[in-house]
N, C-alpha and C. Protein backbone atom coordinates (compact mmCIF):
# COMPACT_ATOMS: atom_id res chain seq x y z
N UNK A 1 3.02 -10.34 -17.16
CA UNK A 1 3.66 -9.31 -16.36
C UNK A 1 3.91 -9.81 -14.94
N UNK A 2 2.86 -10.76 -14.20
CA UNK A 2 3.08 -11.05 -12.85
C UNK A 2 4.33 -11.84 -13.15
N UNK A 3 4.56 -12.79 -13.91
CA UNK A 3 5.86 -13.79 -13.78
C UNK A 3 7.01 -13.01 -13.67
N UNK A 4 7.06 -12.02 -14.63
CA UNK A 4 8.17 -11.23 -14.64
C UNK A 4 8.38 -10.06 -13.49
N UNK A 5 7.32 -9.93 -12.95
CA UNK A 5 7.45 -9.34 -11.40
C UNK A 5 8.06 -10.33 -10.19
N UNK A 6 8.10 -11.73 -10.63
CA UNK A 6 8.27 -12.48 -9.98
C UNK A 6 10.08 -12.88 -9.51
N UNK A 7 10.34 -12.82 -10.64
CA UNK A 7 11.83 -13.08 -11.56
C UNK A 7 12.63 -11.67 -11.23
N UNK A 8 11.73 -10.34 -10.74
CA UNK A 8 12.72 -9.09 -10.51
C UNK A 8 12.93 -9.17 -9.57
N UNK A 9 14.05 -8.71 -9.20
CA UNK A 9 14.82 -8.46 -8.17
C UNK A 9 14.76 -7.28 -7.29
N UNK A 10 14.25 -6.03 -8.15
CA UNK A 10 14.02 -4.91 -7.77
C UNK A 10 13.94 -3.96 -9.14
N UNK A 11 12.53 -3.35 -8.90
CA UNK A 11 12.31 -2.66 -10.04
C UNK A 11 10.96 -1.72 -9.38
N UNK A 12 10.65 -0.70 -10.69
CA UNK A 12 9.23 0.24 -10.78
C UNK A 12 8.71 -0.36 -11.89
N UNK A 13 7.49 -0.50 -11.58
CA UNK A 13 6.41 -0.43 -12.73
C UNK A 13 5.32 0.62 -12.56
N UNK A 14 4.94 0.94 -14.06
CA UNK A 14 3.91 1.86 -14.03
C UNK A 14 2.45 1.21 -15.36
N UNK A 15 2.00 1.40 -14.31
CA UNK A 15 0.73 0.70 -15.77
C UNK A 15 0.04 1.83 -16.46
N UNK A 16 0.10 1.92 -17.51
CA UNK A 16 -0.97 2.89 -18.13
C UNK A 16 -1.80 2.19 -19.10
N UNK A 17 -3.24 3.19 -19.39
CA UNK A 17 -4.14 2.52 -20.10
C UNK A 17 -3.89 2.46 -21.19
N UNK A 18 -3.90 1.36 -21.99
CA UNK A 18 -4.00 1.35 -23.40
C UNK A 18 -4.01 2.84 -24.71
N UNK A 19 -3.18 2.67 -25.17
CA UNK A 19 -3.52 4.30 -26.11
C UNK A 19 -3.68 5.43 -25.36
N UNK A 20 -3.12 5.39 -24.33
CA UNK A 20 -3.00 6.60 -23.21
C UNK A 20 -2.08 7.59 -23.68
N UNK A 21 -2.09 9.16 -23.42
CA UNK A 21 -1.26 10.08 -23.93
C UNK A 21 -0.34 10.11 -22.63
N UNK A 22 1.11 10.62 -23.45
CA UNK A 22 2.19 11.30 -23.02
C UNK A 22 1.55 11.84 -21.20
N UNK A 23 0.27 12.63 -21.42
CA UNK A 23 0.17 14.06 -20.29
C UNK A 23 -1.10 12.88 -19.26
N UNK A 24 -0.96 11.93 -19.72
CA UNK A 24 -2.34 10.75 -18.67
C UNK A 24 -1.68 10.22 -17.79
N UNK A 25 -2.06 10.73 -16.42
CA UNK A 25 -1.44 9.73 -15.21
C UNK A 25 -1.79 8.13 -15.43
N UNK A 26 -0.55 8.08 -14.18
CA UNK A 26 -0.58 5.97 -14.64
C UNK A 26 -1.94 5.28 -13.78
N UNK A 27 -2.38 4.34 -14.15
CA UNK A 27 -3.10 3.78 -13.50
C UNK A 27 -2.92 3.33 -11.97
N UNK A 28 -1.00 2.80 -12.02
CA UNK A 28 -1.16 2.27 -11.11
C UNK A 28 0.71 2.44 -11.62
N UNK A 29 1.41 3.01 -9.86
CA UNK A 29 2.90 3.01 -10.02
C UNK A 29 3.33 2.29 -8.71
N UNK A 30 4.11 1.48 -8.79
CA UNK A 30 4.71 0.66 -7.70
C UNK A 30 6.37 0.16 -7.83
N UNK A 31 6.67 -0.60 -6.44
CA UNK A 31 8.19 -1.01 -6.54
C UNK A 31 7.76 -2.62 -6.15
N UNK A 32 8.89 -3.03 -6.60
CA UNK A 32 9.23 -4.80 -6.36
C UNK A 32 10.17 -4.77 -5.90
N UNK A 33 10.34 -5.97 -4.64
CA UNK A 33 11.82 -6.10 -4.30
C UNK A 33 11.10 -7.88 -4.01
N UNK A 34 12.45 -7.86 -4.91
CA UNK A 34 12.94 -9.68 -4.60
C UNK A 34 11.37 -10.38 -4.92
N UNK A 35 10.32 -9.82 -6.15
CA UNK A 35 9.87 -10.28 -6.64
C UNK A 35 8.05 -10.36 -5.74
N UNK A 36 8.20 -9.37 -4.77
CA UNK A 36 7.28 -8.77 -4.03
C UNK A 36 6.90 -7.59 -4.06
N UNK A 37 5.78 -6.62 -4.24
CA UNK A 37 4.92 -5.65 -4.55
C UNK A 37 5.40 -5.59 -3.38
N UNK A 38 6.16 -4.10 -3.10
CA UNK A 38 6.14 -3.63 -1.66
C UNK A 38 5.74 -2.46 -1.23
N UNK A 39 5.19 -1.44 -2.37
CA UNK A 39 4.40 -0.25 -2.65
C UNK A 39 4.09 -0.27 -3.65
N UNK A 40 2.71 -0.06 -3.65
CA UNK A 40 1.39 -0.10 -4.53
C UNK A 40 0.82 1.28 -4.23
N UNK A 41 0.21 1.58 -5.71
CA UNK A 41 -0.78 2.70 -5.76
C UNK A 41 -0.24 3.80 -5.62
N UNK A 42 1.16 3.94 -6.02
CA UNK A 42 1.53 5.48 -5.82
C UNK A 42 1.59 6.25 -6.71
N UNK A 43 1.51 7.42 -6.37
CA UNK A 43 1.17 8.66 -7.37
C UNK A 43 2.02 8.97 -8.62
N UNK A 44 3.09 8.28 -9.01
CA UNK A 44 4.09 8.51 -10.09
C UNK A 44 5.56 8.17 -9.70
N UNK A 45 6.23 7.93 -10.70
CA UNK A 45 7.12 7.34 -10.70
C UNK A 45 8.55 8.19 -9.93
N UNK A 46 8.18 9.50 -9.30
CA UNK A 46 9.19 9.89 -8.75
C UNK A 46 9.16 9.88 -7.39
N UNK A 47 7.80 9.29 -6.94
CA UNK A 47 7.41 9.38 -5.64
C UNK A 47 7.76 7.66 -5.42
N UNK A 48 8.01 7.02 -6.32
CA UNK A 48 8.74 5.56 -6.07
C UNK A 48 10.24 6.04 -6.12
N UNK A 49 10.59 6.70 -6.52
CA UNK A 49 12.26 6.28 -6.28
C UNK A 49 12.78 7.23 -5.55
N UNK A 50 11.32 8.05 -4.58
CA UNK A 50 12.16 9.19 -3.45
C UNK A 50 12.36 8.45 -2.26
């Protein structure tokens, strides 16, 4: 996953735990730009693309 964070250009990721349900917050939601973590630890994926 880091390589391919590496290689984006700009993106969200959201990690969730293994066998996690539909209604389970993510572990961990963030943005990449140009292959750099530039917000970490945010609360869900709509609070990355506000």
């Amino acid at each position: 996953a880091k390589q391919a964070m590496k290689q984006t250009v700009m993106g969200i990721y959201i990690v969730r735990h293994e066998g996690h349900n539909p209604v389970d917050q993510p572990v961990d939601v963030g943005v990449v730009i140009e292959g750099t973590e530039v917000l970490i630890s945010l609360r869900n994926a709509a609070v990355a693309v506000a």
